[in-house]
Protein backbone atom coordinates (compact mmCIF):
# COMPACT_ATOMS: atom_id res chain seq x y z
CA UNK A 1 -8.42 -1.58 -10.30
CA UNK A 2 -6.02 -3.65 -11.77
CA UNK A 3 -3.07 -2.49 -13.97
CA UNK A 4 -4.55 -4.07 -17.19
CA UNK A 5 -7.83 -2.60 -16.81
CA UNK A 6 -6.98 0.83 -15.55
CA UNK A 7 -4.05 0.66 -18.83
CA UNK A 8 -6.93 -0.28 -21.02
CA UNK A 9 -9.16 2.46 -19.54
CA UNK A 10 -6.79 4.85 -20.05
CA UNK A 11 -5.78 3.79 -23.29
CA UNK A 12 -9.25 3.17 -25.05
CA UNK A 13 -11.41 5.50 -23.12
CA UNK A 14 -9.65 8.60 -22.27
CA UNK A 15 -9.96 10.16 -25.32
CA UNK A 16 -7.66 8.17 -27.39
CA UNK A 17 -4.17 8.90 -25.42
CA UNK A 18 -1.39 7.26 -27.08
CA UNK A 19 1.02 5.09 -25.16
CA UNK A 20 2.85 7.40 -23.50
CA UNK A 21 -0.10 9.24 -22.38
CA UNK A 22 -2.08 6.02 -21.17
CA UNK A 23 1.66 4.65 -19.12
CA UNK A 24 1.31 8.71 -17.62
CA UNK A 25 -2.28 8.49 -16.54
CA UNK A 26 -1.56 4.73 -15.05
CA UNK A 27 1.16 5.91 -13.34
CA UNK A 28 -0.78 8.78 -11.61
CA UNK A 29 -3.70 6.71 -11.08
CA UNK A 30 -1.08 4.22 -8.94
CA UNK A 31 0.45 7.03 -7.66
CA UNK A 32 -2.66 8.58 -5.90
CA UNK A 33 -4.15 5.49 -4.97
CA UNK A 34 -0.88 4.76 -2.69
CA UNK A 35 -1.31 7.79 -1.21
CA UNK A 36 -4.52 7.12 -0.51
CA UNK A 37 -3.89 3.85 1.02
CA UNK A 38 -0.71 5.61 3.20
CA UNK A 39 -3.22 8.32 4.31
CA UNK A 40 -5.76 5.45 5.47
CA UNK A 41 -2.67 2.96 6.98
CA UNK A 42 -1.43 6.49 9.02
CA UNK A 43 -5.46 7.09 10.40
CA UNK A 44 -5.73 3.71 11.82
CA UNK A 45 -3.68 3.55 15.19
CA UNK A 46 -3.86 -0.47 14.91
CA UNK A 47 -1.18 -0.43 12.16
CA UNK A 48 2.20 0.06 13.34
CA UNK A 49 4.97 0.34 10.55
CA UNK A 50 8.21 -1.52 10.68
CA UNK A 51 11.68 -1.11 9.27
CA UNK A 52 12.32 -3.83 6.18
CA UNK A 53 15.68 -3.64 6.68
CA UNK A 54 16.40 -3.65 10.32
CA UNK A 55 15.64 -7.10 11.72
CA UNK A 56 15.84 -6.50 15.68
CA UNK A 57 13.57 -4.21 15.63
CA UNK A 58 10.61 -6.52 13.45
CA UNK A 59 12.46 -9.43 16.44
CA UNK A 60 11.93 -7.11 19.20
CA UNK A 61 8.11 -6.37 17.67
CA UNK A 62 6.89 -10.38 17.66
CA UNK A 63 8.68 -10.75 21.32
CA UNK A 64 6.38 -8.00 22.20
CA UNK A 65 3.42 -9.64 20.46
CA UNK A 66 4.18 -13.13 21.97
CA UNK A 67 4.73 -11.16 25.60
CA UNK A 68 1.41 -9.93 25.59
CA UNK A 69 -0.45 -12.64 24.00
CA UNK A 70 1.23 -14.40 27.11
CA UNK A 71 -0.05 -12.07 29.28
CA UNK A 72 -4.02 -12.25 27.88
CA UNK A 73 -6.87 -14.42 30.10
CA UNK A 74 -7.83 -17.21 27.98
C-alpha cells in the first residue's frame, strides 16, 4: 500500500487519529511489512544478500556469476 493511502487510511478511517497517531500507525504498518518482506527474502535460498558497503565482495559475487554463466551448455 502506498504511503499516501495507508496515511490517509490511518488518518480518516481509524477512528479519527490525529496526526501523530496516523504518522504512529504508518510507521508500524512500514515497519511490519519490512519484516515481512525480510522474513520472505531469508525463506527463499535464491536470494543471497550482499554488503553495500564493501565492494570486493559484490566484485567477487558478479565474477562468480559471469564464471558460471561461462560454465552453462548453451
Amino acid at each position: 500500500m502506498p504511503v499516501t493511502a495507508h496515511w490517509a487510511q490511518a488518518r480518516g478511517h481509524g477512528g479519527g487519529k490525529n496526526n501523530q497517531q496516523a504518522l504512529e500507525a504508518t510507521k508500524q504498518h512500514y515497519r511490519r511489512y519490512a519484516k515481512r518482506q525480510m522474513t520472505w527474502f531469508r525463506a527463499d535460498k535464491r536470494i543471497r544478500r550482499l554488503p553495500a558497503d564493501d565492494g570486493s565482495v559484490i566484485a567477487a559475487w558478479i565474477d562468480e556469476l559471469i564464471r558460471q554463466s561461462a560454465e552453462e551448455p548453451d
